[in-house]
C-alpha atoms as a PDB file:
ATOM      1  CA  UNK A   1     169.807 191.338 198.624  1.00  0.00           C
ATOM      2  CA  UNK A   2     170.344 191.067 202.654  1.00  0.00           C
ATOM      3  CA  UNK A   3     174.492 191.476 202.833  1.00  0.00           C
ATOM      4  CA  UNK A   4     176.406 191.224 206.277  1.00  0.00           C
ATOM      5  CA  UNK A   5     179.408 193.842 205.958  1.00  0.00           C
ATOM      6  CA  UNK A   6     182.098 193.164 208.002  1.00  0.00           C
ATOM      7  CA  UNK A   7     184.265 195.959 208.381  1.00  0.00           C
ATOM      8  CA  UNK A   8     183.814 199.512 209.214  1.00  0.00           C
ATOM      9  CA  UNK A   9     187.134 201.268 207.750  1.00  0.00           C
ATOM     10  CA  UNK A  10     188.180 203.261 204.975  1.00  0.00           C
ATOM     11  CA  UNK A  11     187.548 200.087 202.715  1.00  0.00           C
ATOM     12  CA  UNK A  12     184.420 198.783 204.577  1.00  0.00           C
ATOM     13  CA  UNK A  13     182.917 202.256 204.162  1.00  0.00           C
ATOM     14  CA  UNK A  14     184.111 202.156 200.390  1.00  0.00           C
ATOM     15  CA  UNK A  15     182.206 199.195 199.807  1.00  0.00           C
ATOM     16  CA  UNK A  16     179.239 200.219 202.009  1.00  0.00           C
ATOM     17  CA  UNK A  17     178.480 203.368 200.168  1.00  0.00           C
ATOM     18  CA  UNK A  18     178.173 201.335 197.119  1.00  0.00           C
ATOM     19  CA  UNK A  19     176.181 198.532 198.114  1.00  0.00           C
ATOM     20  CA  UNK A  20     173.956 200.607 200.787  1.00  0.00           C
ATOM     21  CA  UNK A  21     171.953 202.458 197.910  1.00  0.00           C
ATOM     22  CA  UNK A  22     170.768 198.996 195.723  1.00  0.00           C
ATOM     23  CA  UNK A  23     170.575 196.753 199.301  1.00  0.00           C
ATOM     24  CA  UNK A  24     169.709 196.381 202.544  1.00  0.00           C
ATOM     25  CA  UNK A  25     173.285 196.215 204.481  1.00  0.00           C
ATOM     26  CA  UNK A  26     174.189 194.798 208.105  1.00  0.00           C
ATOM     27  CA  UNK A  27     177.273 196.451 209.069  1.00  0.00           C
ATOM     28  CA  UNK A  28     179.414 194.459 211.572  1.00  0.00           C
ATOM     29  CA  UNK A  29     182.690 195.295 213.716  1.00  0.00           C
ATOM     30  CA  UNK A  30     184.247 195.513 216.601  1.00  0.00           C
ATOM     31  CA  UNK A  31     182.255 198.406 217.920  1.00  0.00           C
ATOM     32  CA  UNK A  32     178.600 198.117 216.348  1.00  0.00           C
ATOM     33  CA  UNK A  33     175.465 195.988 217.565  1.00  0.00           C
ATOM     34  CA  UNK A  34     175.930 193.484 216.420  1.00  0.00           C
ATOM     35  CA  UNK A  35     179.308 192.953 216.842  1.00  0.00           C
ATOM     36  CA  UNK A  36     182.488 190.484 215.643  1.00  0.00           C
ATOM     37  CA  UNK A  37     185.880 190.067 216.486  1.00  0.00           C
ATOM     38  CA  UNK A  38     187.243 187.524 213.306  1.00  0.00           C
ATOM     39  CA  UNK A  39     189.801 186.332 214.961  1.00  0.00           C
ATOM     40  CA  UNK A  40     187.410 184.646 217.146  1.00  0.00           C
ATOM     41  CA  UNK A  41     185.917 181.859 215.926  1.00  0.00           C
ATOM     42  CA  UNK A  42     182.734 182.099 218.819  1.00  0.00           C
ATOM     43  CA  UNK A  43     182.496 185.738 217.819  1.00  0.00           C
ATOM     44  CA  UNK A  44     182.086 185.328 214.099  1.00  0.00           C
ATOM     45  CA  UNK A  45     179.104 182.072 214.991  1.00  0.00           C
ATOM     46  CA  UNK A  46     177.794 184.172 217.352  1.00  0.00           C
ATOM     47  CA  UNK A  47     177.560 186.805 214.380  1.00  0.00           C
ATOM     48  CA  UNK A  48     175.934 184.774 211.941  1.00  0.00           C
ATOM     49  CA  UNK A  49     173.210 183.085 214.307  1.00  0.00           C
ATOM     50  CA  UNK A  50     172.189 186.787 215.313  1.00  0.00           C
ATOM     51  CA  UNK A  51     171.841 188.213 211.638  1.00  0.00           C
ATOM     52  CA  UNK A  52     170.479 184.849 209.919  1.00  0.00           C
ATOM     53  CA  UNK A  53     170.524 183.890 206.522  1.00  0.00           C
ATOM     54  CA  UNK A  54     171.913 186.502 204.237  1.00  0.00           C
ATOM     55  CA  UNK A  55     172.793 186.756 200.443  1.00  0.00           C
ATOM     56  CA  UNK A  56     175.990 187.690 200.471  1.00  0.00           C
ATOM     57  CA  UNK A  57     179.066 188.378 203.462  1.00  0.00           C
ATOM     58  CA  UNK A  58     181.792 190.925 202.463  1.00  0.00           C
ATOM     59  CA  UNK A  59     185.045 191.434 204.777  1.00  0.00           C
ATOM     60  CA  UNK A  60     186.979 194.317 204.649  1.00  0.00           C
ATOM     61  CA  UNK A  61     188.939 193.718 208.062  1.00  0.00           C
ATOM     62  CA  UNK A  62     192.346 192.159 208.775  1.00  0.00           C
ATOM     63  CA  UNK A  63     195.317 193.038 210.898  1.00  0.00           C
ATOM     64  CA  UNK A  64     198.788 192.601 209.670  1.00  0.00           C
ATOM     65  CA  UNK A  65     202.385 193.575 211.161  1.00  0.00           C
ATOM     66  CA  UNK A  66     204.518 196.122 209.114  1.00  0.00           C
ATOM     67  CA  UNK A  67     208.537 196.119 210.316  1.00  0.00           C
ATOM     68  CA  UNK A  68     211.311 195.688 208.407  1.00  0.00           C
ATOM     69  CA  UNK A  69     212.242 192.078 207.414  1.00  0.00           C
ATOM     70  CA  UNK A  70     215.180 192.007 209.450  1.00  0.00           C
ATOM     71  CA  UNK A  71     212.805 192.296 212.736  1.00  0.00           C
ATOM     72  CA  UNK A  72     210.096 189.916 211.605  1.00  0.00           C
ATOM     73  CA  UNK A  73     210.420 186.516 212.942  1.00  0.00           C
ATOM     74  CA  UNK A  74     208.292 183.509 212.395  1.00  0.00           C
ATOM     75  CA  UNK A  75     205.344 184.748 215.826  1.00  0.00           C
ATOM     76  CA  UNK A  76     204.959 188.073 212.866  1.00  0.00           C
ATOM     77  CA  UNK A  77     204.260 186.287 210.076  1.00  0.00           C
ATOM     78  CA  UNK A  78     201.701 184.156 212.418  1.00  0.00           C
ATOM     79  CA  UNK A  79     200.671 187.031 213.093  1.00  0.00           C
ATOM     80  CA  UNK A  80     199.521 188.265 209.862  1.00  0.00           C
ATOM     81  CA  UNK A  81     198.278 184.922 208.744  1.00  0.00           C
ATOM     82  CA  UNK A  82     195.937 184.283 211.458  1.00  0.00           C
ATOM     83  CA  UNK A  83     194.993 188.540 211.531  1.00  0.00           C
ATOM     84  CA  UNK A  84     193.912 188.576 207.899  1.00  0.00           C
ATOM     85  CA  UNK A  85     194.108 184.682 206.143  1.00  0.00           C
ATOM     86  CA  UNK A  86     192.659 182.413 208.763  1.00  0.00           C
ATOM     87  CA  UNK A  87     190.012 184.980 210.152  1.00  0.00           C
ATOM     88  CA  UNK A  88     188.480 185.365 206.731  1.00  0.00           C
ATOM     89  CA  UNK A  89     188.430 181.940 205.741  1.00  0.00           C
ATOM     90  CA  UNK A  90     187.035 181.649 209.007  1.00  0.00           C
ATOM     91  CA  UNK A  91     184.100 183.546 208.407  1.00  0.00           C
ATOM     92  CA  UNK A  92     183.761 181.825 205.051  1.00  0.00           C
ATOM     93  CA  UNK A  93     183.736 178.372 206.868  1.00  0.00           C
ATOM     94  CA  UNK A  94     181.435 179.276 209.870  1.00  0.00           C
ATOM     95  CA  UNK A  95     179.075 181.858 207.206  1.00  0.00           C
ATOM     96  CA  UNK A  96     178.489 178.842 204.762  1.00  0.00           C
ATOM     97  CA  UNK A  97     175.448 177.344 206.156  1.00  0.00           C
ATOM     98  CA  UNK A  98     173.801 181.053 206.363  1.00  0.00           C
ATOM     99  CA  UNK A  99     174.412 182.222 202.688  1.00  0.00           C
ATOM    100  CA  UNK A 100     171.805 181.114 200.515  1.00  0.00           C
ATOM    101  CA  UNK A 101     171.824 178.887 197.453  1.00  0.00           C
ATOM    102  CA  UNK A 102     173.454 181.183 194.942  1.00  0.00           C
ATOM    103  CA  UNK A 103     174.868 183.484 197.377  1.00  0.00           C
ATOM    104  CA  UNK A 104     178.419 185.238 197.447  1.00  0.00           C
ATOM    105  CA  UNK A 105     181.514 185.771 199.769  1.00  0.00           C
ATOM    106  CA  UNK A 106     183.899 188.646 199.150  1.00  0.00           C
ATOM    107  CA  UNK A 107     187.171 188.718 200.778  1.00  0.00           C
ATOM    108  CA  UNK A 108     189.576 191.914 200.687  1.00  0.00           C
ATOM    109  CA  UNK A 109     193.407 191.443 200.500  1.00  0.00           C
ATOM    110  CA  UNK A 110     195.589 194.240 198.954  1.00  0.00           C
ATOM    111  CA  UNK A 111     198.234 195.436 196.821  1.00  0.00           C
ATOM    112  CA  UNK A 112     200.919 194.236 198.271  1.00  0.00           C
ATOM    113  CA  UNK A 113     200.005 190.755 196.942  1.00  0.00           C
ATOM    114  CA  UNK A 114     201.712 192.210 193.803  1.00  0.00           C
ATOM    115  CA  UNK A 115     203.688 194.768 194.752  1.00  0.00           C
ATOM    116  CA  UNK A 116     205.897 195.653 197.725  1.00  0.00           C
ATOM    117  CA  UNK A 117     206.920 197.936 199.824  1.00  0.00           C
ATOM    118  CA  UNK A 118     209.452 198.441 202.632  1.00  0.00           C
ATOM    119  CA  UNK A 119     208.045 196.928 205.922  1.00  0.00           C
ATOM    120  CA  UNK A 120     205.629 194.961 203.932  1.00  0.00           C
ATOM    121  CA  UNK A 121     206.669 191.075 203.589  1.00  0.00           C
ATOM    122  CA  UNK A 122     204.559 190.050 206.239  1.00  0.00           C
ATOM    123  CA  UNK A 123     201.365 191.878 204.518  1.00  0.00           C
ATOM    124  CA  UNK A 124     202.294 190.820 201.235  1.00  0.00           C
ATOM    125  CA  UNK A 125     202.341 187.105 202.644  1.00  0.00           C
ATOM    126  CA  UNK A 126     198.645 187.611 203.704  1.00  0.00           C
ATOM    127  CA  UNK A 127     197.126 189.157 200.763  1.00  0.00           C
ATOM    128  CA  UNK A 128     198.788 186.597 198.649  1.00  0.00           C
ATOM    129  CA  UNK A 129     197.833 183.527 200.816  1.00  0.00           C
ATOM    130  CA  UNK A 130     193.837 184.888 200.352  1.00  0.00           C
ATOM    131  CA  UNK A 131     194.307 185.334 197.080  1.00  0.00           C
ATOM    132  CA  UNK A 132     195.264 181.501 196.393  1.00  0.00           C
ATOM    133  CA  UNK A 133     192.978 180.385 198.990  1.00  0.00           C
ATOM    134  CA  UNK A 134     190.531 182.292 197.035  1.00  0.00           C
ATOM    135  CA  UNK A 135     191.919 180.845 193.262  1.00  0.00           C
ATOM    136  CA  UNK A 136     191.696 177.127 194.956  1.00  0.00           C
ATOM    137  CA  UNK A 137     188.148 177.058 197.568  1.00  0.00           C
ATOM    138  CA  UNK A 138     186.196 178.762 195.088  1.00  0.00           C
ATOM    139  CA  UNK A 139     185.435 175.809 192.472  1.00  0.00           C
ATOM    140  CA  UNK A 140     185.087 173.621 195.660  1.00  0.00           C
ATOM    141  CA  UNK A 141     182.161 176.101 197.326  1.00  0.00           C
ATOM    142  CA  UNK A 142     178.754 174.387 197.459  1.00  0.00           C
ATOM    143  CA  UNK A 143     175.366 175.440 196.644  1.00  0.00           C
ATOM    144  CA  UNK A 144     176.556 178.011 193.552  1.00  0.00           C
ATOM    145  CA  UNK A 145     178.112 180.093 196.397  1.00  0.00           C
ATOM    146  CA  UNK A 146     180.724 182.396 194.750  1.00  0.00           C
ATOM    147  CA  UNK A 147     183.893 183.254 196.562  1.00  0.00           C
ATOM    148  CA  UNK A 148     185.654 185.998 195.139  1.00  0.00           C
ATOM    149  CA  UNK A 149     188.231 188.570 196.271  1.00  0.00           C
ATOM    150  CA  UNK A 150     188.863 192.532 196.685  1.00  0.00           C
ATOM    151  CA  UNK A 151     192.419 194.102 195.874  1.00  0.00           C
ATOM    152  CA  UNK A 152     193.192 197.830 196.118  1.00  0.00           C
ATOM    153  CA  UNK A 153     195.724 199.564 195.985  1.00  0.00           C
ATOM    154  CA  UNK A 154     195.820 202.240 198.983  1.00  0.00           C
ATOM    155  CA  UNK A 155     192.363 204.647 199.050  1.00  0.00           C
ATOM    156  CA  UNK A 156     192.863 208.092 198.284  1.00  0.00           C
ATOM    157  CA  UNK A 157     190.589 208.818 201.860  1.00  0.00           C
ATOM    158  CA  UNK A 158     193.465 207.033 203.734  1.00  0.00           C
ATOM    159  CA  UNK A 159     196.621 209.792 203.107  1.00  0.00           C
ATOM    160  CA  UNK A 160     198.095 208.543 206.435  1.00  0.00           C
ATOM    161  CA  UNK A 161     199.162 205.614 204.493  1.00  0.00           C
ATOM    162  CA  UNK A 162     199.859 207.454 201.367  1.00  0.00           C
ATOM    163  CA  UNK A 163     204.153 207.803 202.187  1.00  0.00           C
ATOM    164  CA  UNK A 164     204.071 204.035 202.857  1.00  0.00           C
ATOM    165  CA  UNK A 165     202.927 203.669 198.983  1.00  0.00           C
ATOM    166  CA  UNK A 166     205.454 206.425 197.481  1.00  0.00           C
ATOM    167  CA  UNK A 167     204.925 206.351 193.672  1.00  0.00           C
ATOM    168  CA  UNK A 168     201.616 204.462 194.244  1.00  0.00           C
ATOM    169  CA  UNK A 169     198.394 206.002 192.626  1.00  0.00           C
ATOM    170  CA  UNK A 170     195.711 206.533 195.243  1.00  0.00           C
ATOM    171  CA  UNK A 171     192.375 204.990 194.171  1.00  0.00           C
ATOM    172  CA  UNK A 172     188.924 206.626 194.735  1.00  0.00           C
ATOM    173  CA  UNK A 173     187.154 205.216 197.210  1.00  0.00           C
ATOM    174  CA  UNK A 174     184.644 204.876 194.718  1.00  0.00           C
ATOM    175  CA  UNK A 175     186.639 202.654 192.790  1.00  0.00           C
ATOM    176  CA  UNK A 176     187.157 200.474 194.871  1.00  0.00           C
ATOM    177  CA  UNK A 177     183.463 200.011 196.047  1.00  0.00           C
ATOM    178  CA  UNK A 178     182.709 199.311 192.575  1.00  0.00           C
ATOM    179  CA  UNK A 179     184.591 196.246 192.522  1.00  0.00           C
ATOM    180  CA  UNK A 180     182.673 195.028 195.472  1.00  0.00           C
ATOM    181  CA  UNK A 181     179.568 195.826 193.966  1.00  0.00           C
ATOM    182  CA  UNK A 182     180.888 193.502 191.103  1.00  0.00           C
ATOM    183  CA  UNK A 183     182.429 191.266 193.110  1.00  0.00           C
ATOM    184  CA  UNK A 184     178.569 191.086 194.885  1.00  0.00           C
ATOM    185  CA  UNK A 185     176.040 191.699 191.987  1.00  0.00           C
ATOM    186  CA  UNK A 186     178.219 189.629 189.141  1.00  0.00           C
ATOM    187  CA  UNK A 187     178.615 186.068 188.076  1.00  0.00           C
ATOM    188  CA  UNK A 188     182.392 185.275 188.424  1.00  0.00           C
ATOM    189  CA  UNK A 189     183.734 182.897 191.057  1.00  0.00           C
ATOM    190  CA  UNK A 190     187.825 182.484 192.265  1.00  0.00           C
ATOM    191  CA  UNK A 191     188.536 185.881 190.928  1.00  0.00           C
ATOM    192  CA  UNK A 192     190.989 188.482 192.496  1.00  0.00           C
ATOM    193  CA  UNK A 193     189.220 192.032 191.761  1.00  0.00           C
ATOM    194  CA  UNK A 194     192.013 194.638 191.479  1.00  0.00           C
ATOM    195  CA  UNK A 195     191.495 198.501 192.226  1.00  0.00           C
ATOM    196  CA  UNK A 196     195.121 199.560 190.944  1.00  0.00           C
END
C-alpha cells in the first residue's frame, strides 16, 4: 500500500515503524519535503495534490491547550477544537478524492477521551469530539473508504509527559503502532482503537 503519514512525533514514529516494514510510507509535517501545516486548509490540498493518490492517510498530529479549568475560557477550547478536531476532519474532507476505492483514514485522539487528568478538559473535549465524529462520518464515507480512530494512552518513549498521567500505565510504542497497523491493514470502519 502507498500511505501518507502525517505526523512525525512520538506517536507518528510509533505508527511509522510499524507500517514502514510491510509499505511504502510518505511521511509529512511541518518540517519534511513535503510538508503540511493541518490547520491550514491550502496546506493540507497542497499536500495531497503533491503526493497523489494513496491507499491510506494516517494523522498523528494535533495541538491542544492544557491549564487548569478555572483559566480556560471559551478562545481555549477553540483552540483545541480547531488544533486537533477540525484539522483532522479536514484532512479527511480535502484527502477523500485521493484515497482509493477501498482505502482507509486513521485519525489519533487519546486517553483523555476516557479518562482525565488535571489541566486536561480542553484535551479531553478534542479526543472525544474525534471520536464521535469518527462513530458518526464513518458509515457515511464513500467508495468503501474506512475511517477509523487511534487512542493511546501516554507512550512509554514520551516520560516528559509521564507525571501528567500519574497512576497511568505507559504503553510501548509498539503497542500502539500495532493498532495503526490494524486500524490500516483490517476491515473495521467507525471504530475507536484503544492502546490502554
Amino acid at each position: 500500500m502507498k500511505i501518507l503519514l502525517i505526523g512525525q512525533g512520538h506517536v507518528g514514529t510509533a505508527a511509522l515503524t510499524s507500517l514502514a516494514p510491510h509499505h511504502e510510507v510518505i511521511v509529512a509535517s511541518r518540517s519534511t519535503e513535503p510538508s503540511v501545516d493541518i490547520t491550514d486548509a491550502g496546506s493540507v490540498r497542497a499536500l495531497f495534490e503533491a503526493v497523489g493518490e494513496v491507499d491510506a492517510v494516517v494523522v498523528t498530529v494535533g495541538k491542544v491547550p492544557f491549564a487548569p479549568l478555572e483559566e480556560l475560557g471559551v478562545e481555549a477550547f477553540a483552540s483545541a477544537f480547531a488544533g486537533k478536531v477540525a484539522s483532522q476532519i479536514e484532512v479527511v474532507r480535502t484527502g477523500l478524492p485521493f484515497v482509493r476505492d477501498g482505502g482507509s483514514f486513521t485519525l489519533t485522539s487519546g486517553v483523555l477521551a476516557r479518562e482525565p487528568i488535571r489541566t486536561g478538559a480542553a484535551a479531553s473535549l478534542a479526543n472525544g469530539a474525534l471520536e464521535a465524529y469518527v462513530l458518526a462520518a464513518a458509515p457515511e464515507m464513500p467508495r468503501g473508504v474506512r475511517l477509523n480512530i487511534v487512542s493511546p494512552s501516554v507512550l512509554e518513549s514520551s516520560p516528559g509527559h509521564h507525571a501528567a498521567f500519574a497512576g497511568f500505565p505507559p504503553v510501548s510504542d509498539e503497542a500502539v503502532g500495532h493498532a495503526y497497523r490494524r486500524a490500516v491493514e483490517g476491515i473495521q470502519t467507525g471504530r475507536t482503537h484503544t492502546v490502554d
